[in-house]
C-alpha atoms as a PDB file:
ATOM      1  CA  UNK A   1      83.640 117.474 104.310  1.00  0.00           C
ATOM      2  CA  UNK A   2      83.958 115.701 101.086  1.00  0.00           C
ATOM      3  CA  UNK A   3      84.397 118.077  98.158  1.00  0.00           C
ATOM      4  CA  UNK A   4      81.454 118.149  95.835  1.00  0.00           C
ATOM      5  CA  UNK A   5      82.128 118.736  92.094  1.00  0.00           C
ATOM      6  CA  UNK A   6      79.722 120.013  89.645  1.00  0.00           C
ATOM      7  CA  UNK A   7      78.618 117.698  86.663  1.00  0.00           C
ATOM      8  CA  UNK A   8      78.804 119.369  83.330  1.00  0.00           C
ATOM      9  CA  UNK A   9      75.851 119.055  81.026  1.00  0.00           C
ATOM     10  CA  UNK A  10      76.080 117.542  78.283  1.00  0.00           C
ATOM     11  CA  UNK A  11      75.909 118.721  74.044  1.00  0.00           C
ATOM     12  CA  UNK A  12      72.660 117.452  73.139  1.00  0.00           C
ATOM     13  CA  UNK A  13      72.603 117.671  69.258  1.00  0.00           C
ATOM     14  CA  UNK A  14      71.942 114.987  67.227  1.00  0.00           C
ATOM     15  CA  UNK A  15      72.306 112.388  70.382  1.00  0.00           C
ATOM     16  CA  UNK A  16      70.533 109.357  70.123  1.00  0.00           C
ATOM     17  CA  UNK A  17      67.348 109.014  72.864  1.00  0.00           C
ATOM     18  CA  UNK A  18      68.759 106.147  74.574  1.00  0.00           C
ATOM     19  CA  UNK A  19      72.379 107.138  74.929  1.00  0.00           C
ATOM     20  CA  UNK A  20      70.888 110.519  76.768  1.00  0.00           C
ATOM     21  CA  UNK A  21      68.546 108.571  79.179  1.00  0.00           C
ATOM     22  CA  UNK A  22      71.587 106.971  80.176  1.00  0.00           C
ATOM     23  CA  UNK A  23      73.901 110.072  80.123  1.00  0.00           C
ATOM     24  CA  UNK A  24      71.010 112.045  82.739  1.00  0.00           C
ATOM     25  CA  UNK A  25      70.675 108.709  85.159  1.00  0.00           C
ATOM     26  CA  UNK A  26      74.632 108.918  85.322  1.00  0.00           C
ATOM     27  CA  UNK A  27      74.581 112.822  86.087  1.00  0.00           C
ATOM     28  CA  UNK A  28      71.801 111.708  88.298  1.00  0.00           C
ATOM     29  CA  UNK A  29      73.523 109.133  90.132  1.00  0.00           C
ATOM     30  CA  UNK A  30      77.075 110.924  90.300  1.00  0.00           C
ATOM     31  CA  UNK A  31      75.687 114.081  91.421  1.00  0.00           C
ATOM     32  CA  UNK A  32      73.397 112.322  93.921  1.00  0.00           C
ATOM     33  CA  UNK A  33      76.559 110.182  95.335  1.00  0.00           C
ATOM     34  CA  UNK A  34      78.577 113.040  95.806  1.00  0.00           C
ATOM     35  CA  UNK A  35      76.006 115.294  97.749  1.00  0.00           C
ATOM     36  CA  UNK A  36      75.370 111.715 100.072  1.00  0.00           C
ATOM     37  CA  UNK A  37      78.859 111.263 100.713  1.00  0.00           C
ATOM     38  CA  UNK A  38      79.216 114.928 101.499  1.00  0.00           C
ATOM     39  CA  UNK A  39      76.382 115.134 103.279  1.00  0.00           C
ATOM     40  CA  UNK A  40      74.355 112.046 104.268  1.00  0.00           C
ATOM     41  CA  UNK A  41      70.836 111.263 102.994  1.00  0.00           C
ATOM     42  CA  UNK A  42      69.302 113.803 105.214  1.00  0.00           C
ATOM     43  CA  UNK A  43      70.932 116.415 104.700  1.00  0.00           C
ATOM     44  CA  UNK A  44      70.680 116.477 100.582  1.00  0.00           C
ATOM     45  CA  UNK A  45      67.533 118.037  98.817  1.00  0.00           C
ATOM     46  CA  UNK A  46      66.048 116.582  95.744  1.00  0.00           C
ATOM     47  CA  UNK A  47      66.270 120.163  94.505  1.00  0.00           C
ATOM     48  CA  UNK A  48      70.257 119.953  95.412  1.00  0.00           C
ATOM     49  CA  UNK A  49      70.872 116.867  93.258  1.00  0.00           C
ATOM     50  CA  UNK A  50      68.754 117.903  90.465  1.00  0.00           C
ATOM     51  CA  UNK A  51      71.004 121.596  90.129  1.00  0.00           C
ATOM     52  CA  UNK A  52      73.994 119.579  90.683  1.00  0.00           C
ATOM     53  CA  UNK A  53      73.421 117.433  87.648  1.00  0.00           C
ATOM     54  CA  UNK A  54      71.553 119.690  85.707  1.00  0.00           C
ATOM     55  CA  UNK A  55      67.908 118.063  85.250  1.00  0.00           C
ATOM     56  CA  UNK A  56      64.689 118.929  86.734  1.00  0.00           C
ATOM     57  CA  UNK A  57      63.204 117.280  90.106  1.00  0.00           C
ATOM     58  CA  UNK A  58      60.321 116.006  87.928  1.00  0.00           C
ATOM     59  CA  UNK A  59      63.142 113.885  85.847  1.00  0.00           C
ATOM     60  CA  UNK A  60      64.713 112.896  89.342  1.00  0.00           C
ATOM     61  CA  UNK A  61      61.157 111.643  90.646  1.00  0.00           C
ATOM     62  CA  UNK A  62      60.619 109.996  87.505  1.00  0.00           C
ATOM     63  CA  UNK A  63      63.207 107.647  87.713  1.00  0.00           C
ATOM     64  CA  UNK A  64      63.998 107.763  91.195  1.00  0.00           C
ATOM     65  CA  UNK A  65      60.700 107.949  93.390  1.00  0.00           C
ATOM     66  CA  UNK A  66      62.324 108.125  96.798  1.00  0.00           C
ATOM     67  CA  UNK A  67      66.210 109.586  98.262  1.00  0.00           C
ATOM     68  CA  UNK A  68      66.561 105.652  99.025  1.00  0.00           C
ATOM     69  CA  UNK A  69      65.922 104.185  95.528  1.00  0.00           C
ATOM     70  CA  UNK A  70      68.454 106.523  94.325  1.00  0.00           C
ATOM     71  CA  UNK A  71      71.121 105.150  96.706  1.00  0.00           C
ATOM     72  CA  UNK A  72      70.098 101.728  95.739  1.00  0.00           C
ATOM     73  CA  UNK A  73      70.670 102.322  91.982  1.00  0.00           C
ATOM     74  CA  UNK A  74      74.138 104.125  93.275  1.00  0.00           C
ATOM     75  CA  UNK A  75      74.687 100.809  95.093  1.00  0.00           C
ATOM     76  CA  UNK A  76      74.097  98.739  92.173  1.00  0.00           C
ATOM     77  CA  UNK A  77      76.359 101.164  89.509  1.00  0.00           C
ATOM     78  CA  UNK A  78      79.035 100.698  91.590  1.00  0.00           C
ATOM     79  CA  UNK A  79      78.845  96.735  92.321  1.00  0.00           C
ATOM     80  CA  UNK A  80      78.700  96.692  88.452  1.00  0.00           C
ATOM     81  CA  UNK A  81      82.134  98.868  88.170  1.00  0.00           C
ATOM     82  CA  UNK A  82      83.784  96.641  90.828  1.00  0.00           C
ATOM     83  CA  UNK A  83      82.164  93.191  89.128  1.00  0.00           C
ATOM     84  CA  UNK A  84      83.787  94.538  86.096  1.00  0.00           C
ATOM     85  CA  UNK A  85      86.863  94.761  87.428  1.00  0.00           C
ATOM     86  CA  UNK A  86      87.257  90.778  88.480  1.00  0.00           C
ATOM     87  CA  UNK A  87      85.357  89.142  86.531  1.00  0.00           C
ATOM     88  CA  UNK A  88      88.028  88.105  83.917  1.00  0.00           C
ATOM     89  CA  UNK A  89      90.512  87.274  87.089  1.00  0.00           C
ATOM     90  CA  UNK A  90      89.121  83.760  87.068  1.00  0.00           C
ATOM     91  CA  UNK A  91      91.181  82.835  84.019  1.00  0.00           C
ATOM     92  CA  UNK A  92      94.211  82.922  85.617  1.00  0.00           C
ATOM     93  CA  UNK A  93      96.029  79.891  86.921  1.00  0.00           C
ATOM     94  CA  UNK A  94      96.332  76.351  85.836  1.00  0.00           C
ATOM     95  CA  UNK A  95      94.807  74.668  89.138  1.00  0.00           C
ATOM     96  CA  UNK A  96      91.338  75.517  91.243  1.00  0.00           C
ATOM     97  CA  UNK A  97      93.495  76.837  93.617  1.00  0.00           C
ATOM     98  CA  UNK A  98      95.488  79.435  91.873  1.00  0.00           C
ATOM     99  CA  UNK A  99      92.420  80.320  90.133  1.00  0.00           C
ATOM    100  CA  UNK A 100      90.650  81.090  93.215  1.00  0.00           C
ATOM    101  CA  UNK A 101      93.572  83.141  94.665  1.00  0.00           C
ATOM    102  CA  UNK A 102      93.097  85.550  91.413  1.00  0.00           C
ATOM    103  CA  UNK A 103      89.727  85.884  91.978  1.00  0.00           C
ATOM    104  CA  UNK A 104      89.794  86.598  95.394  1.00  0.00           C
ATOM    105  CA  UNK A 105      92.388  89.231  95.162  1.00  0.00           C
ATOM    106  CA  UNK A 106      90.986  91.177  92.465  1.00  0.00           C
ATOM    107  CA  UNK A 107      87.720  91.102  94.258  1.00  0.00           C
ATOM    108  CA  UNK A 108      89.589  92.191  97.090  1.00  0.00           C
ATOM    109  CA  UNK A 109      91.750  95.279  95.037  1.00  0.00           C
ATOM    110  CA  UNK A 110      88.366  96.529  94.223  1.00  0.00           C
ATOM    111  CA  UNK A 111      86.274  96.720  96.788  1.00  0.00           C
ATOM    112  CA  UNK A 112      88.859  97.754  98.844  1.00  0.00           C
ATOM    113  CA  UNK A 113      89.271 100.894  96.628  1.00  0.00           C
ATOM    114  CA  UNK A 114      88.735 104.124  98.461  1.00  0.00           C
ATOM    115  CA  UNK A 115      85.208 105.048  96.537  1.00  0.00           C
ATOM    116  CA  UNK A 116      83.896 101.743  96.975  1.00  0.00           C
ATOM    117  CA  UNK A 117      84.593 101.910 101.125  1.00  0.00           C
ATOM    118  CA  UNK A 118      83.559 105.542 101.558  1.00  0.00           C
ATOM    119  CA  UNK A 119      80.345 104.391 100.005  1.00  0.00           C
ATOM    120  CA  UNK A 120      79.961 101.258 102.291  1.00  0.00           C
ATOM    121  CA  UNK A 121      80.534 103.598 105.261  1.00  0.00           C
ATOM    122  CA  UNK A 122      77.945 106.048 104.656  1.00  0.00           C
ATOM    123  CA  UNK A 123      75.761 102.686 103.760  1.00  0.00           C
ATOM    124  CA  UNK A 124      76.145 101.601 107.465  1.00  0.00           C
ATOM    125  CA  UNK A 125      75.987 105.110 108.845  1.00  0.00           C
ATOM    126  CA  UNK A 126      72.703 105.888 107.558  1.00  0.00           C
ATOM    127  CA  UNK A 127      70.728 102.526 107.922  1.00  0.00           C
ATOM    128  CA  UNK A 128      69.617 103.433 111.273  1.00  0.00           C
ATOM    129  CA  UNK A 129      67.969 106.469 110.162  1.00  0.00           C
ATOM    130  CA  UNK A 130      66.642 104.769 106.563  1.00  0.00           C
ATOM    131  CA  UNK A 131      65.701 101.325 107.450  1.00  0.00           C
ATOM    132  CA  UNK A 132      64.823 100.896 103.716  1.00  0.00           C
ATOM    133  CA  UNK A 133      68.992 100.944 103.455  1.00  0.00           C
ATOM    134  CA  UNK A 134      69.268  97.275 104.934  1.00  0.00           C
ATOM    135  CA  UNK A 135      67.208  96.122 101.931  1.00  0.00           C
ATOM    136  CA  UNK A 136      70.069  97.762  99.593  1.00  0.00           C
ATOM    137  CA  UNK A 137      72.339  95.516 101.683  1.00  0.00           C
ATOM    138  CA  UNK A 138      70.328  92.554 101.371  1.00  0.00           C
ATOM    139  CA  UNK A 139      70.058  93.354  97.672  1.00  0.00           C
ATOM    140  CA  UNK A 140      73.767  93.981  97.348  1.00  0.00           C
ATOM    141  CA  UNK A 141      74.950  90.828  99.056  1.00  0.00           C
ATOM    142  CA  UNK A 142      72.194  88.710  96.799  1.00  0.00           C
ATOM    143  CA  UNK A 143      73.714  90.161  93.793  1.00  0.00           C
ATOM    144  CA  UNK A 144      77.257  89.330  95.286  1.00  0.00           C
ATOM    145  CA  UNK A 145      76.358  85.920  95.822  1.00  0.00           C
ATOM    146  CA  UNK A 146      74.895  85.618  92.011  1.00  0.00           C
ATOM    147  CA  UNK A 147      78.115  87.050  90.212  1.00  0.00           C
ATOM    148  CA  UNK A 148      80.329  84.971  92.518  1.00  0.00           C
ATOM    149  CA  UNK A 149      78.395  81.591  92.222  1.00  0.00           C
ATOM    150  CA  UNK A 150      78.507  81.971  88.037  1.00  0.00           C
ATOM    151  CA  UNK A 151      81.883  82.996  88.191  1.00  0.00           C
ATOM    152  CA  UNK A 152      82.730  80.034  90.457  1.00  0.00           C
ATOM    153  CA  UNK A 153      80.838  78.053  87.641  1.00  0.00           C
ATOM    154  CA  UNK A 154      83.330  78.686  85.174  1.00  0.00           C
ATOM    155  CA  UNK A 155      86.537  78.420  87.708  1.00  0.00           C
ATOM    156  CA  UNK A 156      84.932  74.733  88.496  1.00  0.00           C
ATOM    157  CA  UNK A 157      84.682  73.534  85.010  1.00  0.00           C
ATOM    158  CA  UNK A 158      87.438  70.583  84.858  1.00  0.00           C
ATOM    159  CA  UNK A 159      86.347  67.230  85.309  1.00  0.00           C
ATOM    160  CA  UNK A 160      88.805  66.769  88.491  1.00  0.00           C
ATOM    161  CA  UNK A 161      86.874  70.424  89.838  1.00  0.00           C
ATOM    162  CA  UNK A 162      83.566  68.549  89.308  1.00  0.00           C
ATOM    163  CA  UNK A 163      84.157  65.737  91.592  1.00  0.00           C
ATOM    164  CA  UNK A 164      83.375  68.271  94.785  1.00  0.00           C
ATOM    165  CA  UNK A 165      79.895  68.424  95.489  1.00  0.00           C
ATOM    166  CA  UNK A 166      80.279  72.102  96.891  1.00  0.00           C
ATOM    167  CA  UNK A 167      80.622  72.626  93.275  1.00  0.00           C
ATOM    168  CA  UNK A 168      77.560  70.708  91.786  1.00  0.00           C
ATOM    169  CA  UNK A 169      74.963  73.041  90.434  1.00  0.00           C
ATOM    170  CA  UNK A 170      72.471  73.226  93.379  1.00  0.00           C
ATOM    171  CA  UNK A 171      75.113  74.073  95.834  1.00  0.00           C
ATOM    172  CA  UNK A 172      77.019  76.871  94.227  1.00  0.00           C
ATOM    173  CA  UNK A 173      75.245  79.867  95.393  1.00  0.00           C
ATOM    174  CA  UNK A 174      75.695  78.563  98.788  1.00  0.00           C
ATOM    175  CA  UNK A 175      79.543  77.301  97.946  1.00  0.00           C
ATOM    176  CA  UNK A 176      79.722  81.054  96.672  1.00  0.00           C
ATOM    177  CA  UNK A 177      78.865  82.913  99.882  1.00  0.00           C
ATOM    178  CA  UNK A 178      80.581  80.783 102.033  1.00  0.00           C
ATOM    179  CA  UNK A 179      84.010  81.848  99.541  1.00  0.00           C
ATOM    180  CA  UNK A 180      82.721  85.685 100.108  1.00  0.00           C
ATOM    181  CA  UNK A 181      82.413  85.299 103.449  1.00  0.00           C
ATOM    182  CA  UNK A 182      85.706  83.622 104.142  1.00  0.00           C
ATOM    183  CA  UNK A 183      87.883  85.356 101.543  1.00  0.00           C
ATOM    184  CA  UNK A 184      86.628  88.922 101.162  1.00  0.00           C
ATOM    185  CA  UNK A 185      84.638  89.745 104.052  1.00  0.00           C
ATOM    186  CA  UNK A 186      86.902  89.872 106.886  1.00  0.00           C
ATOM    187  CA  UNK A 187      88.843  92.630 104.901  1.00  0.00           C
ATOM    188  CA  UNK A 188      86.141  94.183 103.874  1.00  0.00           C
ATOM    189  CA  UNK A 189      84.961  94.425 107.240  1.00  0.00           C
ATOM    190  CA  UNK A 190      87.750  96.048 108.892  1.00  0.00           C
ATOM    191  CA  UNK A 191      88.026  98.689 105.861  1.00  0.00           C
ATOM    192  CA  UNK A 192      84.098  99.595 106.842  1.00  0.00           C
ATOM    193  CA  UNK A 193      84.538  99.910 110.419  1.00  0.00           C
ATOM    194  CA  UNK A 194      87.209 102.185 109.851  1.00  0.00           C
ATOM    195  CA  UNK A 195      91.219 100.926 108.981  1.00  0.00           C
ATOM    196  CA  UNK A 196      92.798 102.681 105.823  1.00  0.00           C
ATOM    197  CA  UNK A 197      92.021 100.555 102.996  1.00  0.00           C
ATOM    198  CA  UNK A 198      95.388 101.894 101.771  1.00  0.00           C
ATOM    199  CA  UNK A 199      97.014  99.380 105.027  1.00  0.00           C
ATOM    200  CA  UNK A 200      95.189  96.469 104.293  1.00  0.00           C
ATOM    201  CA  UNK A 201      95.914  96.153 100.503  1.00  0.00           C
ATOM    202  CA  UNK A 202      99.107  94.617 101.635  1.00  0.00           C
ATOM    203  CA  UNK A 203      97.793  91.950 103.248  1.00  0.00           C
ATOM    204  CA  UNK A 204      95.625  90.607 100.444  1.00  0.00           C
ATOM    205  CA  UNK A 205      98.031  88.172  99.696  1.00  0.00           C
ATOM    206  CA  UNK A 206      98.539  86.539 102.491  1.00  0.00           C
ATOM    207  CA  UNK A 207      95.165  86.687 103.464  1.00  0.00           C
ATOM    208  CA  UNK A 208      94.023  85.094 100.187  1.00  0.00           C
ATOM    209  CA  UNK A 209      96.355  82.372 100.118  1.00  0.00           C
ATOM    210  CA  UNK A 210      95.583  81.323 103.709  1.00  0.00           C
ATOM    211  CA  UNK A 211      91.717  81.666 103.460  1.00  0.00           C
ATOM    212  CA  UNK A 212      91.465  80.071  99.738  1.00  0.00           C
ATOM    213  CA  UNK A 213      93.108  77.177 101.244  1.00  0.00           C
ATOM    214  CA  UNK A 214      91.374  76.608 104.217  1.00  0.00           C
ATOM    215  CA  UNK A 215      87.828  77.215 101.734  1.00  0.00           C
ATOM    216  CA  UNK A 216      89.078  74.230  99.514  1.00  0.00           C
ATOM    217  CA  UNK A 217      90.208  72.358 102.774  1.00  0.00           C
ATOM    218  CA  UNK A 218      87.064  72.581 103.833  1.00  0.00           C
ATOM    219  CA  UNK A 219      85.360  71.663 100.664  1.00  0.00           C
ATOM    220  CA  UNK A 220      87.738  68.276 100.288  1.00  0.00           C
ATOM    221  CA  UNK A 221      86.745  67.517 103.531  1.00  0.00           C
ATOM    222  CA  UNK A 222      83.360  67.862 103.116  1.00  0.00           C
ATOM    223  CA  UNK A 223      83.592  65.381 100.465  1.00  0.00           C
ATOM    224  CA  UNK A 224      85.435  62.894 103.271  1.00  0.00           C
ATOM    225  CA  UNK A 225      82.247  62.903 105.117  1.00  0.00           C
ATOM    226  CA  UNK A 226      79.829  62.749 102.849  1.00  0.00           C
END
């Protein structure tokens, strides 16, 4: 059983409003992750998360009506901590190609971080039991899509990059989740249904060179065809 750790409130004084909205929706969220992955959905009280991150159950309810919309705005803090983490990787490399490789593998180091996985698990785990969960998924792999497709954007931006039409504007988002779900699911995949993430970090590099090669392969030859 996961270890749970408490969250320590916070000095109030003199603290703008805003900043401590945000500070109680993190001790919200953080205490409310912890207890899930220790626990699972069902077996975590409202009343456990709200001692556990030191705010009332009316302030829980308030901003997060149901057990389910808290694990969706879990879902979305932590897509935002791993979108973070890439989203400069795109800047690196002269050519589409070596551009694509960085993003791939920094998407890659991230998600395949152990918080980000244990989190996934208990995701699938618990979506027979909360049917409301696949909509987080659905949500999670829309917003995905969104931050690859604008980050793919800027990757595509030289006039040579232009001349693919997976690239023109009203094909990206589906250019983009094709890239996901040749480059990052496959890993991903294996991580959820249960390999060490620690054993397939080493194989990001292969992986990505192979799989960002056959994607703009299959891009070029789409262009053959057209």
């Amino acid at each position: 059983m996961e270890k749970v750790t408490r969250v320590k409130a916070p000095q109030r004084a003199g603290r703008p409003r805003k900043e401590l909205a945000a500070e109680v929706d993190e001790r919200i969220l953080h205490a409310a992750r912890e207890l899930f992955l220790a626990r699972g959905l069902a077996g975590v009280s409202v009343a456990e998360i709200a001692s556990l991150a030191h705010a009332s159950k009316g302030t829980i309810y308030t901003r997060f009506p149901t057990k389910e919309a808290l694990f969706a705005a879990i879902a979305i803090r932590n897509s935002e901590i791993v979108r973070q983490g890439y989203e400069n990787a795109s800047s690196l490399g002269d050519t589409i190609e070596e551009r694509l490789t960085a993003l791939a593998s920094e998407i890659l180091k991230h998600v395949l971080a152990a918080d980000s996985i244990d989190f996934m698990r208990l995701a699938a785990a618990e979506a027979r039991r909360f049917p409301d969960l696949a909509k987080v998924g659905r949500m999670m792999r829309e917003r995905g899509t969104h931050h690859a497709a604008t980050i793919l954007r800027d990757v595509t931006q030289s006039t040579q990059d232009r001349l693919y039409a997976a690239f023109a504007p009203e094909r990206l988002t589906r250019t983009a989740q094709f890239f996901l779900d040749l480059v990052v699911a496959p890993l991903l995949l294996r991580a959820v249904m249960g390999e060490d993430p620690k054993s397939l970090r080493p194989q990001i590099r292969t992986h990505v060179a192979e799989s960002v090669s056959f994607f703009l392969t299959a891009c070029r030859s789409g262009e053959a065809v057209r």
